[in-house]
C-alpha atoms as a PDB file:
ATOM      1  CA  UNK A   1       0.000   0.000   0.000  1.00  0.00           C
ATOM      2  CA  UNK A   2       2.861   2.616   0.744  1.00  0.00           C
ATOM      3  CA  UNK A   3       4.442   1.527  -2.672  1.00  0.00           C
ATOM      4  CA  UNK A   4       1.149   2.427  -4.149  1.00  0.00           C
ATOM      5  CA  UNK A   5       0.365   5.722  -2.008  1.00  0.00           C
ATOM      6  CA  UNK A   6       4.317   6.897  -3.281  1.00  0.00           C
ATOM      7  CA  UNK A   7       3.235   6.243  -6.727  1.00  0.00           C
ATOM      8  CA  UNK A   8       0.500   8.719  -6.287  1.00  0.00           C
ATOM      9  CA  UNK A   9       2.207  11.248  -4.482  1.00  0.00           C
ATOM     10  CA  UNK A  10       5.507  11.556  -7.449  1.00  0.00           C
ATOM     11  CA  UNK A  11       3.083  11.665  -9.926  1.00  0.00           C
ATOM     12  CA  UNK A  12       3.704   8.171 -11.352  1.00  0.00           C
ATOM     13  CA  UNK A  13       0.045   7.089 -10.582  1.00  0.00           C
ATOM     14  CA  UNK A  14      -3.577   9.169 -10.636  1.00  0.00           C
ATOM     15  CA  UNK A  15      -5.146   7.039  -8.012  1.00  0.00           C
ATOM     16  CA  UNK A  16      -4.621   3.820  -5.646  1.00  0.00           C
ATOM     17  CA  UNK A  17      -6.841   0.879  -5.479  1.00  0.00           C
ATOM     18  CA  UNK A  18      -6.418  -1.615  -2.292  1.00  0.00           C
ATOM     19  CA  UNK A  19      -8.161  -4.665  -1.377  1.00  0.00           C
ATOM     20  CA  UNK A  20      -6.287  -4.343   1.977  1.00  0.00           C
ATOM     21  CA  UNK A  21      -6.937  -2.674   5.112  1.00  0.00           C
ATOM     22  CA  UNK A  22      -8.974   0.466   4.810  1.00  0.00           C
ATOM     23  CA  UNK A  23      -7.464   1.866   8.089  1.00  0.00           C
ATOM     24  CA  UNK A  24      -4.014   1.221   7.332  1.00  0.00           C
ATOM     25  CA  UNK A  25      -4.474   2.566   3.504  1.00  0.00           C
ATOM     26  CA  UNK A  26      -6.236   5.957   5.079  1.00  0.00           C
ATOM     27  CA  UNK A  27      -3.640   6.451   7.719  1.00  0.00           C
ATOM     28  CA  UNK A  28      -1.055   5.585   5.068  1.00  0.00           C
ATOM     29  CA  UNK A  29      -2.182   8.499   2.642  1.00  0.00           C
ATOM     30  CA  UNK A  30      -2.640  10.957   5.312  1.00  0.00           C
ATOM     31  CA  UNK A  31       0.665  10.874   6.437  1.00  0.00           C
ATOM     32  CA  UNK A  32       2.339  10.585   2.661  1.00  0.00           C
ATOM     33  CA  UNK A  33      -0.287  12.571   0.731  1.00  0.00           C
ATOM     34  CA  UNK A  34      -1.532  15.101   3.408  1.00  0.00           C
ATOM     35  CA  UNK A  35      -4.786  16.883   3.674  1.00  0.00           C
ATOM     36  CA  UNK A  36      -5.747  19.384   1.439  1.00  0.00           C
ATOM     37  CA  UNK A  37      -6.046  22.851   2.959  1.00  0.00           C
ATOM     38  CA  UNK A  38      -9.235  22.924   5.273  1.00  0.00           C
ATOM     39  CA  UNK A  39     -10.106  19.485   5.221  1.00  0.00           C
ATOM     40  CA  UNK A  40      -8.867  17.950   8.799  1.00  0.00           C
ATOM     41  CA  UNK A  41      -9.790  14.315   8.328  1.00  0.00           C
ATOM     42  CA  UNK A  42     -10.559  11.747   5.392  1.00  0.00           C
ATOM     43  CA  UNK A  43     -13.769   9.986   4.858  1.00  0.00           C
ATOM     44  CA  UNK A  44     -14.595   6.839   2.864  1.00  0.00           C
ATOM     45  CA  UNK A  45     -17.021   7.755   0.068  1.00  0.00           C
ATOM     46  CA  UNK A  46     -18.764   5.472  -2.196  1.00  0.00           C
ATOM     47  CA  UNK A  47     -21.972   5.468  -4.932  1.00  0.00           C
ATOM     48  CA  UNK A  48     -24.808   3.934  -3.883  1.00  0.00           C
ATOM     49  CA  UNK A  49     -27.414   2.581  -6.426  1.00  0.00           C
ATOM     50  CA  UNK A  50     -30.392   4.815  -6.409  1.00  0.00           C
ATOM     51  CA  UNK A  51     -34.045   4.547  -8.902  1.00  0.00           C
ATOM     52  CA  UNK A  52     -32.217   8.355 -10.512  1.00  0.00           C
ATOM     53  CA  UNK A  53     -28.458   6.900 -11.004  1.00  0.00           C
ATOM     54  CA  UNK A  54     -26.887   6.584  -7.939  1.00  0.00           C
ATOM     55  CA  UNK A  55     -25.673   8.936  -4.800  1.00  0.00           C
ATOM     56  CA  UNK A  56     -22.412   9.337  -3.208  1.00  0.00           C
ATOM     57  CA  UNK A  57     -22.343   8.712   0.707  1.00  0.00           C
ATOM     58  CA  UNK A  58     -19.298   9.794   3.169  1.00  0.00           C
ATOM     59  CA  UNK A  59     -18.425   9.081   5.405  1.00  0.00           C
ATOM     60  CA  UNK A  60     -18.677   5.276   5.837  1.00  0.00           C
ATOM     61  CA  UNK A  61     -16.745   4.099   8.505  1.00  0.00           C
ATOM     62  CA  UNK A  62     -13.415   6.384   8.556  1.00  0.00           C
ATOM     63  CA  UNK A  63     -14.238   8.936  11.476  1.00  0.00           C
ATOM     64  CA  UNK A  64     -16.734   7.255  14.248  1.00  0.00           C
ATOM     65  CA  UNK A  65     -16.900  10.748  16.113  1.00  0.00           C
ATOM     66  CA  UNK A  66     -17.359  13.878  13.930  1.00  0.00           C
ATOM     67  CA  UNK A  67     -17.990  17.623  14.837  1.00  0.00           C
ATOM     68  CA  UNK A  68     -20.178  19.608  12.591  1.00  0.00           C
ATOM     69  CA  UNK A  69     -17.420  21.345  10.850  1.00  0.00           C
ATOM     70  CA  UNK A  70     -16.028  17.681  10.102  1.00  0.00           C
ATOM     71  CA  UNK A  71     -19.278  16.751   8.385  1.00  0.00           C
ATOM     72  CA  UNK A  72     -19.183  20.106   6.162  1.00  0.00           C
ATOM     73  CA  UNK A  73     -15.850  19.544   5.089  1.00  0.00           C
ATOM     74  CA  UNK A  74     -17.481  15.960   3.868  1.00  0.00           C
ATOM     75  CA  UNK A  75     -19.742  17.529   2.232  1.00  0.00           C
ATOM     76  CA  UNK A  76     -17.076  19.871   0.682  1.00  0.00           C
ATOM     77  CA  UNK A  77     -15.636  17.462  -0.523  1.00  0.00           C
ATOM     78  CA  UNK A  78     -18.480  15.044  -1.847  1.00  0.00           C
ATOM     79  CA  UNK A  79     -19.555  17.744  -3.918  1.00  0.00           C
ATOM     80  CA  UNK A  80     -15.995  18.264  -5.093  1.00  0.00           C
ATOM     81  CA  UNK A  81     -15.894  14.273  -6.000  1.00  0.00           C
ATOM     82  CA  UNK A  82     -19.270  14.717  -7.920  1.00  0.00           C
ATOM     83  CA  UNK A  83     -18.470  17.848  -9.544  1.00  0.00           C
ATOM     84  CA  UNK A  84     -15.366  16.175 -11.095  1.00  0.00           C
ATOM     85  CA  UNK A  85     -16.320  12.743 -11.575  1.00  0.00           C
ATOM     86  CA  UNK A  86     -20.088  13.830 -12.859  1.00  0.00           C
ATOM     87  CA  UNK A  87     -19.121  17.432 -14.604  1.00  0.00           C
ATOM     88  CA  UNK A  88     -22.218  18.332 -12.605  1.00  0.00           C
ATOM     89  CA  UNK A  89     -21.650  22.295 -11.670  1.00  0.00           C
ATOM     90  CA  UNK A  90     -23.584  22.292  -8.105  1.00  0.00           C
ATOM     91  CA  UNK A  91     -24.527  18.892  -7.182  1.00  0.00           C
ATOM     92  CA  UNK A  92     -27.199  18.595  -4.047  1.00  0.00           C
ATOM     93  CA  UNK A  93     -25.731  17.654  -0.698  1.00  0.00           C
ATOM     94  CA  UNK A  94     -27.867  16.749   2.095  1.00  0.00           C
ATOM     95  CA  UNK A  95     -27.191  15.426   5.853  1.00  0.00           C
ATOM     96  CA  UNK A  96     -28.379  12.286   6.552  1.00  0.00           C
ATOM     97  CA  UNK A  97     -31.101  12.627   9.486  1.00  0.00           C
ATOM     98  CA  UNK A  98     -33.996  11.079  11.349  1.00  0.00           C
ATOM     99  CA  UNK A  99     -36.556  13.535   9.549  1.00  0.00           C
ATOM    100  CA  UNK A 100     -36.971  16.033   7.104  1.00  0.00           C
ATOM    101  CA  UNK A 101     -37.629  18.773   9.518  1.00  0.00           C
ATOM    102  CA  UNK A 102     -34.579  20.709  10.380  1.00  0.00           C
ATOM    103  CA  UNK A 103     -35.312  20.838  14.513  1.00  0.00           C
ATOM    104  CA  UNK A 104     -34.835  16.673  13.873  1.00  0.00           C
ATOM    105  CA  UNK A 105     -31.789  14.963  15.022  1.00  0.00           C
ATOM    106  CA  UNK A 106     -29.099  15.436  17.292  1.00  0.00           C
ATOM    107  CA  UNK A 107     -27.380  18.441  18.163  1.00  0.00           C
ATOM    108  CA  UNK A 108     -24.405  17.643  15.754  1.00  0.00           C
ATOM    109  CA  UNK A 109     -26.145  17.011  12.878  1.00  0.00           C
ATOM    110  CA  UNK A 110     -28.610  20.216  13.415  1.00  0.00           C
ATOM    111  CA  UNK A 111     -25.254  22.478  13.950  1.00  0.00           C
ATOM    112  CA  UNK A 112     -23.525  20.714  10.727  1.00  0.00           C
ATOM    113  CA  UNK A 113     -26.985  21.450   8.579  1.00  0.00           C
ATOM    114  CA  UNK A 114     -26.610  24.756  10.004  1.00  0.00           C
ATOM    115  CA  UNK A 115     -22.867  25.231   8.512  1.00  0.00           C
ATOM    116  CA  UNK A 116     -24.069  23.025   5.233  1.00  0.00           C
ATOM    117  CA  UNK A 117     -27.057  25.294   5.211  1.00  0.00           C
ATOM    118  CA  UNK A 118     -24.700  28.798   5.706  1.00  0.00           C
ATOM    119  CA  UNK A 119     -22.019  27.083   3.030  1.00  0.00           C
ATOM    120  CA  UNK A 120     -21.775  28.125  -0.575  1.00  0.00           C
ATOM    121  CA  UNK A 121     -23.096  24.206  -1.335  1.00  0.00           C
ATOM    122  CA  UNK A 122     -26.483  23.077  -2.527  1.00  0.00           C
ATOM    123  CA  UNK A 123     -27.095  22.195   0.168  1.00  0.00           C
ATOM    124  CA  UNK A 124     -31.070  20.770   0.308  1.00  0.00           C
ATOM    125  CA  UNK A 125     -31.340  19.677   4.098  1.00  0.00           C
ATOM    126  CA  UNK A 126     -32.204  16.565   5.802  1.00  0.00           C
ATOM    127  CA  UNK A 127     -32.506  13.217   4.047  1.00  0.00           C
ATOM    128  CA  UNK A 128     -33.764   9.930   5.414  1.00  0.00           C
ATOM    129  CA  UNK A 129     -32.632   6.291   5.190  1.00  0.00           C
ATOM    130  CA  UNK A 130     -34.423   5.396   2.541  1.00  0.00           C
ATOM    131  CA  UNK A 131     -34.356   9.277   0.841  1.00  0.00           C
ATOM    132  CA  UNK A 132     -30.837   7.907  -0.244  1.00  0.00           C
ATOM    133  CA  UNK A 133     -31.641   5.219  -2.420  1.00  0.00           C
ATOM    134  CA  UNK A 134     -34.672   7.558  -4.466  1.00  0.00           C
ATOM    135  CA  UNK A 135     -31.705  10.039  -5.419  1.00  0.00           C
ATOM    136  CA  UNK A 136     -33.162  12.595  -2.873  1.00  0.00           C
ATOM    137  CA  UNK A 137     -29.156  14.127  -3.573  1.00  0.00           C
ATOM    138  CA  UNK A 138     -25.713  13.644  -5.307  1.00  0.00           C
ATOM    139  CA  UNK A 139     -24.220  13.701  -1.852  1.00  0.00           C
ATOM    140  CA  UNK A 140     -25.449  12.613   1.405  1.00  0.00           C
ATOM    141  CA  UNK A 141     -23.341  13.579   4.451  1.00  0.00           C
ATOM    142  CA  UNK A 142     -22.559  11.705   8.091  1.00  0.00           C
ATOM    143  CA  UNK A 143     -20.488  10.351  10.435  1.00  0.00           C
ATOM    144  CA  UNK A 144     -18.440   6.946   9.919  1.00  0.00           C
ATOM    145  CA  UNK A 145     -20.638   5.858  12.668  1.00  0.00           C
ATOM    146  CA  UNK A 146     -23.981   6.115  11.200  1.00  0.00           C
ATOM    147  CA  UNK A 147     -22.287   5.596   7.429  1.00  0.00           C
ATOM    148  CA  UNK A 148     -21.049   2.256   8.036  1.00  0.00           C
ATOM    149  CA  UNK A 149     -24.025   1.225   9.655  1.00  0.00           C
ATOM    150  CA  UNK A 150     -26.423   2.327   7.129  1.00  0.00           C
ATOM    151  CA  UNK A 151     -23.481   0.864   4.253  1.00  0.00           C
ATOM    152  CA  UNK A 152     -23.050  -2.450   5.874  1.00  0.00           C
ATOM    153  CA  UNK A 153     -27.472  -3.123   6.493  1.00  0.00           C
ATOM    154  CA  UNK A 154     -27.950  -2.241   2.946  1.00  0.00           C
ATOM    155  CA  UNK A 155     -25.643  -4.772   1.981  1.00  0.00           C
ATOM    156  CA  UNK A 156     -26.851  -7.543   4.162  1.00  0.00           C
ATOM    157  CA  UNK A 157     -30.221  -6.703   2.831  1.00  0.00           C
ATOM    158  CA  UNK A 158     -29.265  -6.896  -0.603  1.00  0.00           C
ATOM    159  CA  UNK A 159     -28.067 -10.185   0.116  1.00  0.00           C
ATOM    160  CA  UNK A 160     -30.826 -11.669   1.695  1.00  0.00           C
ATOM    161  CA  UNK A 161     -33.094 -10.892  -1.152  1.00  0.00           C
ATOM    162  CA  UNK A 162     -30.564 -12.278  -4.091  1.00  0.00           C
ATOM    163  CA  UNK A 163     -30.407 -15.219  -1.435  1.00  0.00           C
ATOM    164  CA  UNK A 164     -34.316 -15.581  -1.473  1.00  0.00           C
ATOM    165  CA  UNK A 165     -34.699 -14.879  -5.287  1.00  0.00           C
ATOM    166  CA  UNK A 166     -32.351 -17.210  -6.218  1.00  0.00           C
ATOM    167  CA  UNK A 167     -33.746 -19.371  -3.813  1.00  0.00           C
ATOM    168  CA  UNK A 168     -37.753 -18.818  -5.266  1.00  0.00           C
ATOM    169  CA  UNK A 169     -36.181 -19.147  -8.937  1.00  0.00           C
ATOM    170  CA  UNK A 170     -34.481 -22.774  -8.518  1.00  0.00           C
ATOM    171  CA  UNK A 171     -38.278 -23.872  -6.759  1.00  0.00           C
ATOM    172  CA  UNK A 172     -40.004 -23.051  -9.525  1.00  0.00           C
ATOM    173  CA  UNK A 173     -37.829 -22.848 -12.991  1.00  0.00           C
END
């Protein structure tokens, strides 16, 4: 993985792929790569299948314990990834919450939509759970906490129905 990351960082690479350790490959490119100015921690991002396209979510699993400024920066820097990846000029970020409403949630997430809200993104407030796989927005912003929990129950769910389909297919075909 350092190999890799040193490819990246001289310019003999664009990008690293890993199939190893996410922790050790984050803490590996923070401390050869660096942050870019204003951003104090990484986050794990990935698209998630939605009925529009699909969504990018951060973070999923990299920072457990966020402050609200943390969870702007991720959305900095989702709509940065979008932007780039999507040539889509102000792609719509919103913080994944409990509710719609904006006095719904906790106190961290309320003072980050208050930043996101306050930022120069577009940003469109609170989606739900299940707001992320309609496409509600290009980005949805959390904590690795809530991220990797949300990541890793979509997944087991996805597998469970495969499992049953291909269960109910080989019954009857």
């Amino acid at each position: 993985m350092r190999v890799a990351i040193n490819l990246v960082k001289n310019g003999e690479a664009d990008a690293c792929v890993s199939a190893g350790n996410t922790g050790a490959l984050m803490a590996i490119s923070r401390f050869v790569l660096k942050m870019l100015p204003g951003i104090e921690r990484p986050a794990i991002c990935a698209p998630l299948p939605t009925s529009k396209g699909h969504t990018h979510m951060l973070d999923l699993g990299a920072n457990v314990d966020c402050a609200p400024e943390h969870l702007l920066q991720f959305g900095i820097m989702g709509a940065m990834l979008v932007s780039a990846m999507e040539h889509t000029d102000r792609p719509s970020v919103g913080i994944l919450n409990i509710g719609e409403e904006e006095i719904k949630g906790n106190e961290t997430v309320k003072a980050a939509a208050d930043l996101l809200r306050a930022s120069d993104l577009n940003f469109i407030g609170n989606v739900e759970g299940d707001g992320i796989y309609k496409g509600d927005a290009d980005v949805v912003v959390c904590d690795g906490f809530v991220g990797n929990v949300a990541l890793k129950t979509s997944e087991g769910l996805a597998q469970m129905l495969a499992s049953s389909l291909k269960a109910e297919f080989s019954r009857n075909g």
